[in-house]
Protein backbone atom coordinates (compact mmCIF):
# COMPACT_ATOMS: atom_id res chain seq x y z
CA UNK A 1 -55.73 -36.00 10.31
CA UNK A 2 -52.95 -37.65 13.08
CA UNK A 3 -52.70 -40.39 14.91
CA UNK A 4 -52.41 -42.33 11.08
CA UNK A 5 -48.48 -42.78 11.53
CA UNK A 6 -47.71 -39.54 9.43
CA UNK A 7 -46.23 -36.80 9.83
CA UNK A 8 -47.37 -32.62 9.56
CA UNK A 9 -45.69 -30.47 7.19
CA UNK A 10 -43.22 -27.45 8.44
CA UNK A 11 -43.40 -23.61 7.22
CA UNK A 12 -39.93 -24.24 5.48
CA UNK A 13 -41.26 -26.89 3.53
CA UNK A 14 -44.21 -25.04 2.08
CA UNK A 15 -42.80 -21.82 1.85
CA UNK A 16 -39.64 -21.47 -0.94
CA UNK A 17 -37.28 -19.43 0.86
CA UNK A 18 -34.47 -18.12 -0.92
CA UNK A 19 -31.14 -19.89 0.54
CA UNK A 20 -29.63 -18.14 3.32
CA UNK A 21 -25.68 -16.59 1.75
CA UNK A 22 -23.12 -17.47 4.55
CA UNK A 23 -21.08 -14.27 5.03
CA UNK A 24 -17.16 -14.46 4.82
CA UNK A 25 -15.56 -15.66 7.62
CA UNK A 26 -14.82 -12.99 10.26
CA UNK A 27 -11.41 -14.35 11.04
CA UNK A 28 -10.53 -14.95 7.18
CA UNK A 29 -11.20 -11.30 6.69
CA UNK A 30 -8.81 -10.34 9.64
CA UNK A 31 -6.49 -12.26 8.28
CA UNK A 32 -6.58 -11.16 4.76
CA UNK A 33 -6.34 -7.22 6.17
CA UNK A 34 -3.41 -8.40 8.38
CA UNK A 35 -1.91 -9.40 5.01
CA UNK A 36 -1.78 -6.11 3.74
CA UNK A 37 0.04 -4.56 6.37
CA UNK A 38 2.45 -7.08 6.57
CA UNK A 39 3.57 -8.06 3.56
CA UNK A 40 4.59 -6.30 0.12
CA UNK A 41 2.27 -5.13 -1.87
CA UNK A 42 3.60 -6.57 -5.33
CA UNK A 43 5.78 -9.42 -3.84
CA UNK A 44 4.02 -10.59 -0.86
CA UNK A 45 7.26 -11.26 0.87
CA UNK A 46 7.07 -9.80 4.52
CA UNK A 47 7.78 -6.12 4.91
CA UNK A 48 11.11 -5.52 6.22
CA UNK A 49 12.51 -1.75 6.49
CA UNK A 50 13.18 0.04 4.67
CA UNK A 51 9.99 0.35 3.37
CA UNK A 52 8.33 3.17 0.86
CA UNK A 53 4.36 3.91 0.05
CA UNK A 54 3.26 5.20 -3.30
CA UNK A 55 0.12 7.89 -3.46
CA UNK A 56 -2.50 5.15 -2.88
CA UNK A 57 -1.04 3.90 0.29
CA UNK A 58 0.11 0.80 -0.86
CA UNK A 59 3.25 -0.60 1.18
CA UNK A 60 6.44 -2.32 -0.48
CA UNK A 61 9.64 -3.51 0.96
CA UNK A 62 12.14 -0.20 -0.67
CA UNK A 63 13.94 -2.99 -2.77
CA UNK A 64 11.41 -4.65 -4.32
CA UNK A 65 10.99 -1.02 -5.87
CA UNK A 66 14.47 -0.60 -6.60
CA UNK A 67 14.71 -3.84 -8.57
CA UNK A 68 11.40 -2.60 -10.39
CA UNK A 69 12.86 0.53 -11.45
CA UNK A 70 16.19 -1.39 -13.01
CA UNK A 71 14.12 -4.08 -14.75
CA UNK A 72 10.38 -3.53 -15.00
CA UNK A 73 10.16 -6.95 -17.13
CA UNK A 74 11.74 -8.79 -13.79
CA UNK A 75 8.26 -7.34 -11.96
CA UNK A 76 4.92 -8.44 -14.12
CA UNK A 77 2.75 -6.78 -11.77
CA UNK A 78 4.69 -3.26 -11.45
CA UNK A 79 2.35 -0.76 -10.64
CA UNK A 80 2.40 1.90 -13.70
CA UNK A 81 2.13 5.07 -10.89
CA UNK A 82 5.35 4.58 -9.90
CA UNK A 83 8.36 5.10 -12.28
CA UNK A 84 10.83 6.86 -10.30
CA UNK A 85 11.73 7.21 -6.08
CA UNK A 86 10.34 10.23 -6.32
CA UNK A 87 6.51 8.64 -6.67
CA UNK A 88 7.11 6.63 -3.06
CA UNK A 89 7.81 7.78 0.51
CA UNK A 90 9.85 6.03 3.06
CA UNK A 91 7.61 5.37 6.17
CA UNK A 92 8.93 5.06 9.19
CA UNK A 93 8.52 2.42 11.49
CA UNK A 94 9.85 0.60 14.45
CA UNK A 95 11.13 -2.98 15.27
CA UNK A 96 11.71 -5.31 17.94
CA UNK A 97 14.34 -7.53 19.48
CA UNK A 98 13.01 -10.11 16.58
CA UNK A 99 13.13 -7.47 13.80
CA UNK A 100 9.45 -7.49 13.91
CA UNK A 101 7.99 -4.54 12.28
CA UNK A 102 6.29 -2.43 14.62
CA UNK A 103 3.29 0.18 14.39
CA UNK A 104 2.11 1.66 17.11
CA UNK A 105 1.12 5.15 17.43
CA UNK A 106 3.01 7.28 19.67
CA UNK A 107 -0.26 10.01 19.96
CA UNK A 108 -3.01 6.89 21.00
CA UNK A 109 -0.60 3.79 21.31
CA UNK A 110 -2.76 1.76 19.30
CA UNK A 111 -1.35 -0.83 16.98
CA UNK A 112 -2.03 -1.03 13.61
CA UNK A 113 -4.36 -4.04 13.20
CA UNK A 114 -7.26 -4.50 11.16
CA UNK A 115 -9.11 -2.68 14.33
CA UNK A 116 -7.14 0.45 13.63
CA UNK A 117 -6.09 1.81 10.41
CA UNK A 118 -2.88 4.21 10.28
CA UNK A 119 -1.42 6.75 7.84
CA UNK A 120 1.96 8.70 7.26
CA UNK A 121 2.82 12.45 6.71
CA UNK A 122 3.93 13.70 3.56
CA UNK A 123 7.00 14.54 3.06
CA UNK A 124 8.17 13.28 6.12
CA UNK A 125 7.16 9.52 6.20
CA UNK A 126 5.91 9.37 10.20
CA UNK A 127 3.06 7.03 10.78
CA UNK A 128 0.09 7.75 13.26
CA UNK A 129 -3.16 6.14 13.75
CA UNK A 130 -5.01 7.74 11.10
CA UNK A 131 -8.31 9.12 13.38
CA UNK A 132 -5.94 11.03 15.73
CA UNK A 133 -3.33 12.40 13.29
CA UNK A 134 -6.96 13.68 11.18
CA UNK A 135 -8.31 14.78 14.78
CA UNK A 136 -5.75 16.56 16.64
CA UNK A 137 -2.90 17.34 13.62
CA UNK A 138 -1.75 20.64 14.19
CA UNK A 139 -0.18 21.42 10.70
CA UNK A 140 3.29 19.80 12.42
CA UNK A 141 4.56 16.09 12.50
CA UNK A 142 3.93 15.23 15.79
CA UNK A 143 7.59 13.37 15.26
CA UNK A 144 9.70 15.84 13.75
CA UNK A 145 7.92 18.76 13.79
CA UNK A 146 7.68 19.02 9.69
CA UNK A 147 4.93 21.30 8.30
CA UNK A 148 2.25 19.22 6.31
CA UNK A 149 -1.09 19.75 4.61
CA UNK A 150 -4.11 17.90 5.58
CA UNK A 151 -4.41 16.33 2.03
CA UNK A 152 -1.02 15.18 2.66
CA UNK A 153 -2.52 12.32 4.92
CA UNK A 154 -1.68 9.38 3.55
CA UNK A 155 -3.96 6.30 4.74
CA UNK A 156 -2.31 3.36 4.68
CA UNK A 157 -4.05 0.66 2.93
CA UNK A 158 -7.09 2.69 1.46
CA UNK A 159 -10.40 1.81 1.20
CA UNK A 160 -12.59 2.49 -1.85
CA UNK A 161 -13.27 6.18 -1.34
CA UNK A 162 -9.90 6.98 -0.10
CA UNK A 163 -8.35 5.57 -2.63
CA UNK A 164 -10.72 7.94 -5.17
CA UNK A 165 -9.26 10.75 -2.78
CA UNK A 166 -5.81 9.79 -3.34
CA UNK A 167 -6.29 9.41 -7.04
CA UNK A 168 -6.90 13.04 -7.09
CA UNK A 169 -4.57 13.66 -4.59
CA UNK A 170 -1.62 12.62 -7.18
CA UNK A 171 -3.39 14.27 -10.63
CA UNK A 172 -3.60 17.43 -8.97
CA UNK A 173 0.00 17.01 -8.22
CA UNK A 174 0.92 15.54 -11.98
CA UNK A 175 -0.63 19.00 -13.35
CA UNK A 176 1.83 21.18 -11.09
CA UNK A 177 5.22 19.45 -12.10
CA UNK A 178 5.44 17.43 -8.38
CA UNK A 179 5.26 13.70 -7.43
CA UNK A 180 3.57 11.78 -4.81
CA UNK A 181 6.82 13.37 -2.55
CA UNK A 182 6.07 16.67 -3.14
CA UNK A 183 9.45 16.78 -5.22
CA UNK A 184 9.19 18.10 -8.63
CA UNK A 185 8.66 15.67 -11.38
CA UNK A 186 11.48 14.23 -14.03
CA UNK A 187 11.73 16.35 -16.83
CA UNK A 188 9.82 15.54 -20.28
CA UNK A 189 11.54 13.41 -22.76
CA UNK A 190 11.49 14.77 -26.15
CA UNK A 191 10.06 11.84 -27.32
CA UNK A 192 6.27 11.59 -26.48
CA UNK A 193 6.45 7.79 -26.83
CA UNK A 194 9.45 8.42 -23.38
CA UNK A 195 7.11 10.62 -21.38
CA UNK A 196 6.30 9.70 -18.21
CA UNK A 197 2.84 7.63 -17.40
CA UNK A 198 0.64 9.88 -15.05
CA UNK A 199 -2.93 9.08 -13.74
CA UNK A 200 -5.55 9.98 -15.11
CA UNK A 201 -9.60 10.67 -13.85
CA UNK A 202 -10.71 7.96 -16.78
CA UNK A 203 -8.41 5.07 -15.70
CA UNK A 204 -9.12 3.05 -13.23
CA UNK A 205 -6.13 2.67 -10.09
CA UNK A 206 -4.27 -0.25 -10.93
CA UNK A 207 -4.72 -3.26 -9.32
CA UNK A 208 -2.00 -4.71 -7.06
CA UNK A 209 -1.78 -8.45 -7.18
CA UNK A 210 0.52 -10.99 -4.97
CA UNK A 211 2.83 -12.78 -6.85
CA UNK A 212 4.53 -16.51 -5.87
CA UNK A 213 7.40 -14.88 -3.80
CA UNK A 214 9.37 -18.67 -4.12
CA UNK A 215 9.05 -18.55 -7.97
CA UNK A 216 9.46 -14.95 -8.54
CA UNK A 217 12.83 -13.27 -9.60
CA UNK A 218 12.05 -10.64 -7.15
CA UNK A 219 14.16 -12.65 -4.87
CA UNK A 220 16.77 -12.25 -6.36
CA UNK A 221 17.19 -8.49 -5.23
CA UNK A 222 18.29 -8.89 -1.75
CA UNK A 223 21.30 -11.20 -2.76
CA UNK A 224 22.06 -8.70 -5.68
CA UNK A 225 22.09 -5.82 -3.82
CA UNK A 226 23.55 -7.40 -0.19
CA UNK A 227 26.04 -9.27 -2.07
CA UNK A 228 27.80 -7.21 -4.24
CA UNK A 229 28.69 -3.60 -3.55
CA UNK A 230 29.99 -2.84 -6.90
CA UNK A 231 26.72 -3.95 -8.11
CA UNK A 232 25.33 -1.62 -5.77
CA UNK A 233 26.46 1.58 -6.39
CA UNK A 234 26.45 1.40 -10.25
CA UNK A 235 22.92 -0.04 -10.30
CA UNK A 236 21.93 3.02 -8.14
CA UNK A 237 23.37 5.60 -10.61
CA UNK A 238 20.81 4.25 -13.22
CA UNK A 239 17.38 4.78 -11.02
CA UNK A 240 15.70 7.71 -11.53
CA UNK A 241 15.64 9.95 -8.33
């Protein structure tokens, strides 16, 4: 055979191969972690302080959870864990001249990037990059000096199996009267069908989903709560703290 104008088969073409799955895009996955540590967790609108954390880590801009806890019906995707301030944590954070959020660590001086994943201190709300605060915590906020337990490392942004931690993090706290702040719970309603929502090892952790911030009423809070002071302090009396 040869020399007749044709042409010899390759290995590919006898041999069926199974095609060849083209991983995710390195940069699309940075980009996508970036997200979550940059925007709000229910609205998607950029995080702008003050900003609180719930037991899973999640991060929210404080009013978006304000306006949740007036009107639930105003946020579709409210996550049921949280139903009073007492189930988030303000974290602190820096910014720049820009207003630019800013995490950096003041133990390693790492920023928080999809490289480097951070946490906060319960009850105090200090964030740290989360291998050093686990590695050299001394039982004190390296901030403020504020006693904390080990299991009250928050990560921020959870994977899989810390989020499982945290889930048992906050029933273990459910079943001795506290919340995710370590404050004591609201009391029972009378009314079973009024009692509060709490976690549960069968149910799975809620899923957090972005919504359109341009066609969502959540943008409505900032105006509502900048723009009217009356509004303010009469709409405050009514959350739950």
């Amino acid at each position: 055979m040869g020399n007749d104008g044709g042409s010899l088969p390759t290995r590919n073409e006898l041999v069926n191969e199974p095609p060849k799955t083209r991983p995710l895009d390195i940069d699309l996955k940075r980009s996508l972690k970036q997200s979550e540590i940059t925007q709000c967790s229910i609205t998607g609108d950029p995080l702008s302080p003050p900003i609180a954390s719930c037991g899973l880590g999640r991060l929210y801009n404080k009013a978006t959870i304000l306006q949740m806890l007036l009107d639930r019906s105003s946020v579709p995707e409210a996550p049921s864990h949280i139903q009073s301030l007492k189930d988030v944590v303000d974290v602190h954070v820096d910014q720049d001249n820009d207003k630019k959020v800013l995490w950096v660590c003041p133990i390693t001086r790492h920023e928080m990037s999809s490289a480097y994943q951070f946490a906060y201190i319960v009850p105090c709300g200090h964030a740290f990059e989360y291998s050093a605060v686990k590695e050299f915590g001394e039982k004190n906020c390296f901030q403020c000096n504020t006693p904390y337990e080990q299991e009250n490392i928050i990560p921020i942004n959870p994977n899989p199996e810390q989020i499982q931690s945290l889930s048992k993090r906050l029933l273990t706290l459910t079943k001795s009267g506290k919340s995710h702040s370590l404050r004591k719970s609201s009391k029972k309603h009378k009314n079973p069908d009024k009692k509060r929502k709490h976690l549960k090892e069968s149910e799975e952790v809620p899923s957090l989903t972005f919504v359109d911030s341009e066609s969502s009423p959540k943008k409505k809070i900032k105006s509502d709560i900048e723009g009217n002071p009356k509004s303010e302090s009469s709409t405050k009396e009514r959350i739950k703290v």
